[in-house]
N, C-alpha and C. Protein backbone atom coordinates (compact mmCIF):
# COMPACT_ATOMS: atom_id res chain seq x y z
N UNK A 1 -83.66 72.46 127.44
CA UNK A 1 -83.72 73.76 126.80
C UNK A 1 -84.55 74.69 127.67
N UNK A 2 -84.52 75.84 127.57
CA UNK A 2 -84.50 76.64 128.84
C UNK A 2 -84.76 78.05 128.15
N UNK A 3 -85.72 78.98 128.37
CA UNK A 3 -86.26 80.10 127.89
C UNK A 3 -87.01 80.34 126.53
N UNK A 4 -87.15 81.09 125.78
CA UNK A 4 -88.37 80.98 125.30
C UNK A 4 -87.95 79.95 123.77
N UNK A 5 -87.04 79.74 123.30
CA UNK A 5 -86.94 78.45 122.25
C UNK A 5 -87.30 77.37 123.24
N UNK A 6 -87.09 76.95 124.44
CA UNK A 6 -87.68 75.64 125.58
C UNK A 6 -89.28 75.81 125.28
N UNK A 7 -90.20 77.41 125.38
CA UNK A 7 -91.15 77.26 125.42
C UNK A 7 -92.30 76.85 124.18
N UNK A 8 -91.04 77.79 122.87
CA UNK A 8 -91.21 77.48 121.90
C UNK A 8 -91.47 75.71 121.40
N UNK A 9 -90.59 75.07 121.99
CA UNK A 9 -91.03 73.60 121.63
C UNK A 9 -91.88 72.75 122.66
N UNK A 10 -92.08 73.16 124.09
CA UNK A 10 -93.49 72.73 124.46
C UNK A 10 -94.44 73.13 123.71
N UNK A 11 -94.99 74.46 123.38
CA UNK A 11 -95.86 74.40 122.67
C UNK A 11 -96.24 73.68 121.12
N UNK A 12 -95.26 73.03 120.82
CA UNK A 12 -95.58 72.45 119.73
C UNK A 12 -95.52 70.90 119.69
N UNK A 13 -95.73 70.67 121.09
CA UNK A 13 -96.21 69.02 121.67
C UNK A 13 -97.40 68.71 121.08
N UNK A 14 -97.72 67.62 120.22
CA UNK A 14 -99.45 67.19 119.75
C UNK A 14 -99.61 65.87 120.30
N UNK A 15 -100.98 66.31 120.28
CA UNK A 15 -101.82 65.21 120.95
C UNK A 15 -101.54 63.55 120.38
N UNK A 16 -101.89 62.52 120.91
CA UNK A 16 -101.41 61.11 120.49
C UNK A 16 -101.84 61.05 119.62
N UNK A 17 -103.16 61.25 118.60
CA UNK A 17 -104.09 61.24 117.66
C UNK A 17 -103.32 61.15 116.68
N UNK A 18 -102.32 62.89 116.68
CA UNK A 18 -101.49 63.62 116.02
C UNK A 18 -99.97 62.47 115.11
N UNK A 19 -99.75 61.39 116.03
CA UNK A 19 -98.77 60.74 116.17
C UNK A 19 -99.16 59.64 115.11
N UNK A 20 -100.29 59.13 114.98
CA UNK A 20 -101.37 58.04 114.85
C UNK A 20 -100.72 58.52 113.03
N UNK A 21 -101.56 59.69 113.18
CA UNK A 21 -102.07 60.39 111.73
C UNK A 21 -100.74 60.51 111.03
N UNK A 22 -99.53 61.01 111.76
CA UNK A 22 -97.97 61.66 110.98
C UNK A 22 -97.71 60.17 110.74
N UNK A 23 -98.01 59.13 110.98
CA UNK A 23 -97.22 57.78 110.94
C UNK A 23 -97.99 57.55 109.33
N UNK A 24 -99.60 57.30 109.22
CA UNK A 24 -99.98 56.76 108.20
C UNK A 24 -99.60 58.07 107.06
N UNK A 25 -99.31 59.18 107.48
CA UNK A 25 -98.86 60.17 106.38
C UNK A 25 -97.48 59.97 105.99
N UNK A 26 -96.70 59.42 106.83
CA UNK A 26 -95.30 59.11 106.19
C UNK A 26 -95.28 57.90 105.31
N UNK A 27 -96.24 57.28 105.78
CA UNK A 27 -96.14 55.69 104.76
C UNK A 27 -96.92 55.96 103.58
N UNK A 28 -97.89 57.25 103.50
CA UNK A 28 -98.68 57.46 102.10
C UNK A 28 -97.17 57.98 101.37
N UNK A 29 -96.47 58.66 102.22
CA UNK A 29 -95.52 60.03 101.35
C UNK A 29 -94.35 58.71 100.62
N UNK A 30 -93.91 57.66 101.32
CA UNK A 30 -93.29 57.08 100.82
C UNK A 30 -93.93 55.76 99.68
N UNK A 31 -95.26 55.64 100.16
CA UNK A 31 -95.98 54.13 99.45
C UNK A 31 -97.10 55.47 98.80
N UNK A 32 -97.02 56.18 97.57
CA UNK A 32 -98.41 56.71 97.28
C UNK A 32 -99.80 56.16 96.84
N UNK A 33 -99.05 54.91 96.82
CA UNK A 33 -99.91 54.07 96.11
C UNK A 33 -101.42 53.47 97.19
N UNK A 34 -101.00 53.93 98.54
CA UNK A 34 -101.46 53.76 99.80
C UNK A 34 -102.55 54.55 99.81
N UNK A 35 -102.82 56.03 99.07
CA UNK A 35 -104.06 56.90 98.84
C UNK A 35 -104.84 56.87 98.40
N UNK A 36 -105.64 56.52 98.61
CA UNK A 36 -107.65 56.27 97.62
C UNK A 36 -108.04 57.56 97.93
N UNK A 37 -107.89 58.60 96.86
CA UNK A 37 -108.77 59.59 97.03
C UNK A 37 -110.08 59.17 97.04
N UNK A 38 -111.16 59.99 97.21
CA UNK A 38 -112.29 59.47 96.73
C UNK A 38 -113.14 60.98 95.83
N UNK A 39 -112.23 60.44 94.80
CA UNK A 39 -112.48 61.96 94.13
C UNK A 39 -114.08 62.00 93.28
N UNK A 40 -115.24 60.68 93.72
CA UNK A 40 -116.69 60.62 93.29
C UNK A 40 -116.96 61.68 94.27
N UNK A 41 -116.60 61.17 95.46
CA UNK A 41 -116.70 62.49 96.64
C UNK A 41 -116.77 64.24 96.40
N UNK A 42 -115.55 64.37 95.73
CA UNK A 42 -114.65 65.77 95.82
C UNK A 42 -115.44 66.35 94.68
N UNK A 43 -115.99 65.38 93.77
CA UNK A 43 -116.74 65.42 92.55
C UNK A 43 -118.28 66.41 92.64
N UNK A 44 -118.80 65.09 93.52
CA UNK A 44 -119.92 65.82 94.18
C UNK A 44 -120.27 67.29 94.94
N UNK A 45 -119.34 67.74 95.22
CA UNK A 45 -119.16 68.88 95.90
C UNK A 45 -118.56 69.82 95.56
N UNK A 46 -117.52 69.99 94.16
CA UNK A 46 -116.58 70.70 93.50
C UNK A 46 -117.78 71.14 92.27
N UNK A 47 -117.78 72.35 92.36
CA UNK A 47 -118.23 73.24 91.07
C UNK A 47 -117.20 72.62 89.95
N UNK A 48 -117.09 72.40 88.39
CA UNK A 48 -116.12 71.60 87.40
C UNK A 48 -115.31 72.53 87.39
N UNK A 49 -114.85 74.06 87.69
CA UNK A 49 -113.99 74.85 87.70
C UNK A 49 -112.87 74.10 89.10
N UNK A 50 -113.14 74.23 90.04
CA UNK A 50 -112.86 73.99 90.88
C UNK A 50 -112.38 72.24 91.17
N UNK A 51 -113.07 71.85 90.63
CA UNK A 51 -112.65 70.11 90.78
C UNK A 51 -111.69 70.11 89.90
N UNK A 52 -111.11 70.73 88.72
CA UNK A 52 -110.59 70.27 87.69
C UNK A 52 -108.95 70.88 88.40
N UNK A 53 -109.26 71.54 89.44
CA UNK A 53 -107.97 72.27 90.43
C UNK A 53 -107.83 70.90 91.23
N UNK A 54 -108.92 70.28 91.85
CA UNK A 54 -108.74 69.68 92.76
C UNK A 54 -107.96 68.47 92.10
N UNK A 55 -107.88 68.01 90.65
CA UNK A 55 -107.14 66.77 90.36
C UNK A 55 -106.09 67.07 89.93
N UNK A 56 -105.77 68.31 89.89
CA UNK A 56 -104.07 68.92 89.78
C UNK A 56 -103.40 68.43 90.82
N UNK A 57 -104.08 68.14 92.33
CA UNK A 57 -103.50 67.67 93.22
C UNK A 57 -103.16 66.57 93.11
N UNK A 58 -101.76 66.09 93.93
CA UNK A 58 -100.83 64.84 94.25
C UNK A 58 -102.08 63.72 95.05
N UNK A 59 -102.06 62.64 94.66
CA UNK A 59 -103.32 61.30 95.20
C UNK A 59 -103.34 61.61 96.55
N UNK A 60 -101.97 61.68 97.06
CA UNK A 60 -101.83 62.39 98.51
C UNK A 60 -102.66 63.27 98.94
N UNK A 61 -101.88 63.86 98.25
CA UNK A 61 -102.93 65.26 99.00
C UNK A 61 -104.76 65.16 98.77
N UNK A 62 -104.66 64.71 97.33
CA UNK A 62 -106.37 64.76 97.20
C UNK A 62 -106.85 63.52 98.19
N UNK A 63 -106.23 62.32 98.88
CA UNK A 63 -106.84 61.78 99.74
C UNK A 63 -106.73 62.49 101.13
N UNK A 64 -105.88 63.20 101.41
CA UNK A 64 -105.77 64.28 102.49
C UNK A 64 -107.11 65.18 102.84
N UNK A 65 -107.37 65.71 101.55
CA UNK A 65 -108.61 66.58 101.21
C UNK A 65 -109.49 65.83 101.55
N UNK A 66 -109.98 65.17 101.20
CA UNK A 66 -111.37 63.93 101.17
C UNK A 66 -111.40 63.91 102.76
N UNK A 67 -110.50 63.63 103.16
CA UNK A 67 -110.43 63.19 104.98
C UNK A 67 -110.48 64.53 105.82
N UNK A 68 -110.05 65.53 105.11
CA UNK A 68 -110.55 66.70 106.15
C UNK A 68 -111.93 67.17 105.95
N UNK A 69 -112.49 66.98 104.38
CA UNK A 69 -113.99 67.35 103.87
C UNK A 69 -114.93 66.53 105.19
N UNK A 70 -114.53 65.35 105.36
CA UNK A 70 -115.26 64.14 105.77
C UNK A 70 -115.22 64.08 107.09
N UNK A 71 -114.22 64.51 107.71
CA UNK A 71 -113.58 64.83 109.22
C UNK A 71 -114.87 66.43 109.71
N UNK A 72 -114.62 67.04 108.67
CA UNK A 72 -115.80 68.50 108.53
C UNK A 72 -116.64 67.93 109.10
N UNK A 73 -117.74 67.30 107.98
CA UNK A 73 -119.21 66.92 108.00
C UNK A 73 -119.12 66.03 109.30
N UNK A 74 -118.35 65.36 109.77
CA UNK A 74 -118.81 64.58 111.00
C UNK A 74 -119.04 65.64 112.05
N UNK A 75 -117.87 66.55 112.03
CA UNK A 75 -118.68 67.31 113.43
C UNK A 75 -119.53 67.98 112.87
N UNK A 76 -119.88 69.18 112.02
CA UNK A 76 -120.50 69.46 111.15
C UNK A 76 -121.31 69.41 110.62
N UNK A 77 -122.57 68.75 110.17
CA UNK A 77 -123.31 68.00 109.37
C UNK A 77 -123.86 68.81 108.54
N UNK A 78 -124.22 70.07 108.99
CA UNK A 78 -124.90 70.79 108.14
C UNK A 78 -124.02 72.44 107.53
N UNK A 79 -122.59 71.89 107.61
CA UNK A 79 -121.61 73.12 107.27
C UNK A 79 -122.47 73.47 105.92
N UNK A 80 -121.70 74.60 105.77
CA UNK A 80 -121.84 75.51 104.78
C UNK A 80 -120.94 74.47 103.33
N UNK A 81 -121.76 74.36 102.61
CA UNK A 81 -120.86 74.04 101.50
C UNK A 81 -119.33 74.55 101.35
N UNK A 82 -119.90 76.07 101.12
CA UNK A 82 -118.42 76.66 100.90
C UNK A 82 -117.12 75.94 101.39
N UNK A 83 -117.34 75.90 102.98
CA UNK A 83 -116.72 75.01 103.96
C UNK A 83 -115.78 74.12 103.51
N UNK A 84 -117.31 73.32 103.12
CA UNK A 84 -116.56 72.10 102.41
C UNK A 84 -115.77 72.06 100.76
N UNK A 85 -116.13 72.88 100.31
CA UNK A 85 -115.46 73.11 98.67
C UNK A 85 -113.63 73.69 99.16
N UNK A 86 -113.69 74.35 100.80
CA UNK A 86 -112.73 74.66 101.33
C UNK A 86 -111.85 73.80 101.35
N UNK A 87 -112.34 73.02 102.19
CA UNK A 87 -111.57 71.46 103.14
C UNK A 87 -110.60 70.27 101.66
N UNK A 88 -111.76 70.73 100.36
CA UNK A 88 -111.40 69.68 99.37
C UNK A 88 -110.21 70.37 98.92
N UNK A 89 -110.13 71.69 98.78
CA UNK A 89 -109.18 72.77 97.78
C UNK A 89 -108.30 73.27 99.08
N UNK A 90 -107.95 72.98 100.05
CA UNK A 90 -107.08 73.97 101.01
C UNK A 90 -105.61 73.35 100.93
N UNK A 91 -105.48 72.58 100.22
CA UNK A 91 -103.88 72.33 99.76
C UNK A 91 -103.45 71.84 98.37
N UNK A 92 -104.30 72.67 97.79
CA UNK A 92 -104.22 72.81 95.93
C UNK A 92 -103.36 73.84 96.01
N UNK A 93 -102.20 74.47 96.75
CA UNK A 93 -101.32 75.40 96.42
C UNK A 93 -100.50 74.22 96.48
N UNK A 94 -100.40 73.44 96.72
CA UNK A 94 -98.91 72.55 96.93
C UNK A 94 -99.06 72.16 95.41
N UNK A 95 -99.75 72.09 94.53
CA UNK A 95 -100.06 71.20 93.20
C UNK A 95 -99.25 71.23 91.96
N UNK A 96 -98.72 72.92 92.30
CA UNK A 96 -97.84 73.30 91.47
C UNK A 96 -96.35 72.75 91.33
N UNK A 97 -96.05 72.80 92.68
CA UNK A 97 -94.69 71.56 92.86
C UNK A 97 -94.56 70.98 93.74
N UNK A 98 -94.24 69.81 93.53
CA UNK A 98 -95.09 68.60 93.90
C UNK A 98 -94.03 68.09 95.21
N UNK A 99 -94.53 67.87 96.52
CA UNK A 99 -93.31 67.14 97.11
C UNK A 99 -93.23 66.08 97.02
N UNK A 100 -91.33 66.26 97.22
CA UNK A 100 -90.60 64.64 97.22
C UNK A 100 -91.18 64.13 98.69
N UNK A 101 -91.05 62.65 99.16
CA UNK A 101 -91.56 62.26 100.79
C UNK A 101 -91.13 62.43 101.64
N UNK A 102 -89.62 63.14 101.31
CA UNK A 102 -88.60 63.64 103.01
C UNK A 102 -89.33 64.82 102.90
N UNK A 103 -89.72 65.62 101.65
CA UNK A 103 -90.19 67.14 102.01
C UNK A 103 -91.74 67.16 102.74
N UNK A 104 -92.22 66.22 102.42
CA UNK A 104 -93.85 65.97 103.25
C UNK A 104 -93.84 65.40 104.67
N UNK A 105 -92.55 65.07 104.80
CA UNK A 105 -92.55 64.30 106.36
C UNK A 105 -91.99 65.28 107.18
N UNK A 106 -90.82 66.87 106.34
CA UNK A 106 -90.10 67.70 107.00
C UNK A 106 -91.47 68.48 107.62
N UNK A 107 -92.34 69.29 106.82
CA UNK A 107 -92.80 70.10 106.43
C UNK A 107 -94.59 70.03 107.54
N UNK A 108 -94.98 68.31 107.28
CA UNK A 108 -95.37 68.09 108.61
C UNK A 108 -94.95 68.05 110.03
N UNK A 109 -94.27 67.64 110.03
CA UNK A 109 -93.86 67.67 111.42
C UNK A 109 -93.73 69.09 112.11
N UNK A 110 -92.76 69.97 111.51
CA UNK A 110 -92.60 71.54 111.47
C UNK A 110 -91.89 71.77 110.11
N UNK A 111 -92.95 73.69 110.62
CA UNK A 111 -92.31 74.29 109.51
C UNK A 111 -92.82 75.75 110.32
N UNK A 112 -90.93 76.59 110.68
CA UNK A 112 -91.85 77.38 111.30
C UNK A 112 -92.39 78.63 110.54
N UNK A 113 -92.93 79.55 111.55
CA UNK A 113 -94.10 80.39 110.87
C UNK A 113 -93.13 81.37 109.97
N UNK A 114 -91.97 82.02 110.03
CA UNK A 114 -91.17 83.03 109.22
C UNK A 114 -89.96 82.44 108.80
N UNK A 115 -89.55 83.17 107.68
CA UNK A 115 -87.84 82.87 107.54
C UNK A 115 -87.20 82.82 108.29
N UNK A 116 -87.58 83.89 109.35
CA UNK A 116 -86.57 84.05 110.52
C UNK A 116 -85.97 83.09 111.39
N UNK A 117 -86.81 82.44 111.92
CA UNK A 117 -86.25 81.45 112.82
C UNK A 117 -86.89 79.93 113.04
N UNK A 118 -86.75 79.00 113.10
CA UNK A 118 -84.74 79.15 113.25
C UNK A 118 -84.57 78.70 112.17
N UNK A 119 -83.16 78.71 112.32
CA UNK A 119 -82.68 78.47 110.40
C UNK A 119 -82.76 77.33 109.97
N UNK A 120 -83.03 76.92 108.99
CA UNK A 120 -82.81 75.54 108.05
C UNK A 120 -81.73 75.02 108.06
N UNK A 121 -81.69 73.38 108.47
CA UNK A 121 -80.33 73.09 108.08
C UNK A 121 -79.58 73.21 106.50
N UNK A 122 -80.81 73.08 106.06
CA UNK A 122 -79.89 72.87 104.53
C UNK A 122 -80.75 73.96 103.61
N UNK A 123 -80.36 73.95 102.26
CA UNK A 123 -80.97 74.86 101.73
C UNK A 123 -82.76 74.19 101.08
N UNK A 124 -82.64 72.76 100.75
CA UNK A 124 -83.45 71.78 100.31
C UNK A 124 -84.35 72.37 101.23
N UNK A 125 -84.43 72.49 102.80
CA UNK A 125 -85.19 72.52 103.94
C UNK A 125 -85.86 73.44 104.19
N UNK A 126 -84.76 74.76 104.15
CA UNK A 126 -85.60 75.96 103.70
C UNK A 126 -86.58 75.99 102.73
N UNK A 127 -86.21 75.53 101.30
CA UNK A 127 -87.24 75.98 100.35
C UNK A 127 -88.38 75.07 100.76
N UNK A 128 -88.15 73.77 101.33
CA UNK A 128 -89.42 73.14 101.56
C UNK A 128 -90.43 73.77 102.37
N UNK A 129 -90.15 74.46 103.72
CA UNK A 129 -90.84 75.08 104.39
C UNK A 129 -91.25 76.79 104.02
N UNK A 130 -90.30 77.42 103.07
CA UNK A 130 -90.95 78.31 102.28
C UNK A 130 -92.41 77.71 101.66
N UNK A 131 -92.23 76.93 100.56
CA UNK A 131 -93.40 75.99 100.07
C UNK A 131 -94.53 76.42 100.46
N UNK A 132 -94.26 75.56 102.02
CA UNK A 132 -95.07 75.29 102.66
C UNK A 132 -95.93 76.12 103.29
N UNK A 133 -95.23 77.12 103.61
CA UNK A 133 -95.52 78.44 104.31
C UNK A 133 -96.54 79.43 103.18
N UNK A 134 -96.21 79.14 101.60
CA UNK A 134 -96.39 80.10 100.94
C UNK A 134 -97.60 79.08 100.39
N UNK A 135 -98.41 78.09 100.49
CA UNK A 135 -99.45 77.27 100.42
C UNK A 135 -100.21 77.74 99.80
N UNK A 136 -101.13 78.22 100.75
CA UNK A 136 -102.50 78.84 101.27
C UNK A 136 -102.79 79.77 100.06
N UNK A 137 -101.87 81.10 100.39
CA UNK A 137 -101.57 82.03 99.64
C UNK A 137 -101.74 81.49 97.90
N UNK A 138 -100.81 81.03 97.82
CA UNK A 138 -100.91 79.93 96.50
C UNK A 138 -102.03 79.25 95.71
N UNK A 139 -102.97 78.59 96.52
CA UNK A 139 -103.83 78.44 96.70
C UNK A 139 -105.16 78.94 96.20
N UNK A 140 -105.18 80.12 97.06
CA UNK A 140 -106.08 81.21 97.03
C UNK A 140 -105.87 81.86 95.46
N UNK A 141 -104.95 82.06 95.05
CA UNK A 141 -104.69 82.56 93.73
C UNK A 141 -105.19 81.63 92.76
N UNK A 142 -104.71 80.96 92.73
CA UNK A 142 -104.83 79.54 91.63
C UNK A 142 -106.71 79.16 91.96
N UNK A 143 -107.58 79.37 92.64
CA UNK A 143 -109.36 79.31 92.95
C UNK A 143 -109.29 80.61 92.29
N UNK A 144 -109.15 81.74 92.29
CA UNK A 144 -109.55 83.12 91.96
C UNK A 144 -109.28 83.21 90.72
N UNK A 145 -107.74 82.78 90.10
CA UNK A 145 -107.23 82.72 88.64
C UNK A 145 -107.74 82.04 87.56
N UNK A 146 -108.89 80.77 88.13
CA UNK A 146 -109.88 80.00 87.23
C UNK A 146 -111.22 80.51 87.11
N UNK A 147 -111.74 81.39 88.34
CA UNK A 147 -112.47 81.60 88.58
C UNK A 147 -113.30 80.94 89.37
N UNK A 148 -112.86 80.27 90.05
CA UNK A 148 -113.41 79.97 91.59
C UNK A 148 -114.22 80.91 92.15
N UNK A 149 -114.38 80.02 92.88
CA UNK A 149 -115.60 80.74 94.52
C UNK A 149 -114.47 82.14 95.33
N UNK A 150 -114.38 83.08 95.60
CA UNK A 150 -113.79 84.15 96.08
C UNK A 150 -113.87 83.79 97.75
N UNK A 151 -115.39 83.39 97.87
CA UNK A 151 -115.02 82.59 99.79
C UNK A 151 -114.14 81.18 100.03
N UNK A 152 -114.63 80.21 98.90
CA UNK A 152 -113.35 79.56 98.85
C UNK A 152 -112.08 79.85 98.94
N UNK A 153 -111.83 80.77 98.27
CA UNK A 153 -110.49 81.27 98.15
C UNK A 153 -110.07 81.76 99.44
N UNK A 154 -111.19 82.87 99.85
CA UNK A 154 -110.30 83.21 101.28
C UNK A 154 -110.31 81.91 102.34
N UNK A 155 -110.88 80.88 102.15
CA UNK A 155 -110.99 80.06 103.59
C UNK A 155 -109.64 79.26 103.41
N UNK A 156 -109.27 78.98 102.20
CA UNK A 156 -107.91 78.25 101.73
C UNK A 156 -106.42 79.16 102.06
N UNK A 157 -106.75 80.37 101.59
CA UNK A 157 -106.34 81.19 102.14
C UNK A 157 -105.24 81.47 103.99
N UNK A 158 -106.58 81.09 104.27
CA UNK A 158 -106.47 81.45 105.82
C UNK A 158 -106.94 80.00 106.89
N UNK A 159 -106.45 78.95 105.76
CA UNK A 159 -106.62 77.98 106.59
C UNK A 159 -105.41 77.18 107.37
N UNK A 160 -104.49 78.19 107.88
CA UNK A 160 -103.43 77.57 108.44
C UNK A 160 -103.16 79.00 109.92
N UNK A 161 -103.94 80.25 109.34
CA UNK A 161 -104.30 81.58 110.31
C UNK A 161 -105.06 80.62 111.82
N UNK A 162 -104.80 81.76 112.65
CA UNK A 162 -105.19 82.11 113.87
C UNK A 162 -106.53 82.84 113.39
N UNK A 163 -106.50 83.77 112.78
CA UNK A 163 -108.15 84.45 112.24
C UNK A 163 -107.90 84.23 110.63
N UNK A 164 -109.23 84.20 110.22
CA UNK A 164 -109.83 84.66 109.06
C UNK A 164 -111.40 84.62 108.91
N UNK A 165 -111.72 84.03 107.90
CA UNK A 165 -113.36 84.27 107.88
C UNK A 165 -114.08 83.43 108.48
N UNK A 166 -115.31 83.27 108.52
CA UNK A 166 -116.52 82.08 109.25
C UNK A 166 -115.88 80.57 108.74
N UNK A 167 -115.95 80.29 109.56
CA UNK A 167 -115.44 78.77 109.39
C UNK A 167 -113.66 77.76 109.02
N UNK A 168 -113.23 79.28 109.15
CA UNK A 168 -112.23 78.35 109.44
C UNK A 168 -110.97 78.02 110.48
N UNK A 169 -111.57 78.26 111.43
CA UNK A 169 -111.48 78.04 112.78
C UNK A 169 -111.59 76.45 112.64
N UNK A 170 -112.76 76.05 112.07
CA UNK A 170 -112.80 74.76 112.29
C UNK A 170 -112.79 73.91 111.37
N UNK A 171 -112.16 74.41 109.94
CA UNK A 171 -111.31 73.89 108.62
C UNK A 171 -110.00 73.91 109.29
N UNK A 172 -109.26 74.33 110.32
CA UNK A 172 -107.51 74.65 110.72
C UNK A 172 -107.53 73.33 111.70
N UNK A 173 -108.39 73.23 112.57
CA UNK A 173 -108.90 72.31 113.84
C UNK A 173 -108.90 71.07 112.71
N UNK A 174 -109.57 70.67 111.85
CA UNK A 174 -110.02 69.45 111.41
C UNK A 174 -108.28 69.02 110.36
N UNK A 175 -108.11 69.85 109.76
CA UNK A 175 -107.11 69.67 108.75
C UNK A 175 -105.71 69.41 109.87
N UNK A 176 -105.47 70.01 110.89
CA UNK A 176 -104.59 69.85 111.73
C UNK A 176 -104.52 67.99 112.40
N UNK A 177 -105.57 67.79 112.61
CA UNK A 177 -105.70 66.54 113.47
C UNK A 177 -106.56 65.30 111.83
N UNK A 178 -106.35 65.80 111.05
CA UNK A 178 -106.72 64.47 109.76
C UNK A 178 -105.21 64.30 108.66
């Protein structure tokens, strides 16, 4: 492939780590039974407004959360809470509908950034990567609509952005590679 769709998919080569991680995420998406949240964890650190969002989430995902909170604090040690109330809640937009395991294995791998391009094979595919795309956003509403933390909200928000607020530069970095 040859011009900028060729360049388009070098750039979306990941590191071996990356490979490691999509493997044990396909076997959670198909075995859920494979996820130990550790929601004493998510507990500890979730205001009860906010935690009671966080167990709306799929075991999946809330063991997802736990591993990017935890992935945080290692480089991290002394993040900002917020940060971390981030890392636990930054894919509580998916909670509302729930994916099937072909849609968690599509949706990781890619999902690109607009409707536009390129097209979905099927219509199932599209809406999955709509979903997916519309997360964050999702997200951010559902922390603000309980009355959540408002910096929470934006870091969930903008945790899939190129910019947004302090810290999540390295909530996008950690959640990307956990």
């Amino acid at each position: 492939m040859t011009g900028a769709a060729g360049a388009g998919m070098l750039a979306s080569v990941k590191p071996p780590a990356w490979y490691l991680n999509a493997a044990l995420r396909t076997a959670k998406a198909f075995l859920p039974g494979l996820a130990r949240p550790d929601d004493a964890f998510a507990a500890s650190w979730l205001p009860r407004v906010e935690y009671d969002l966080y167990r709306l989430m799929d075991a999946r995902d809330r063991d997802h959360a736990c591993c990017v909170a935890r992935a945080l604090l290692e480089l991290a040690p002394d993040a900002d809470p917020t940060l971390v109330r981030a890392a636990l809640l930054h894919d509580v937009g998916k909670a509302d509908t729930p994916y099937r395991a072909w849609e968690r294995i599509v949706v990781h791998v890619y999902t690109p950034a607009s409707d536009g391009a390129p097209r979905a094979p099927t219509r199932a595919v599209a809406e999955a990567w709509r979903r997916h795309r519309e997360h964050a956003a999702r997200g951010a509403s559902m922390i603000l609509a309980v009355g959540g933390d408002d910096r929470v909200a934006a870091l969930v928000r903008h945790h899939h952005d190129a910019d947004g607020p302090e810290g999540v530069a390295l909530l996008r970095r950690v959640d990307a590679r956990t």
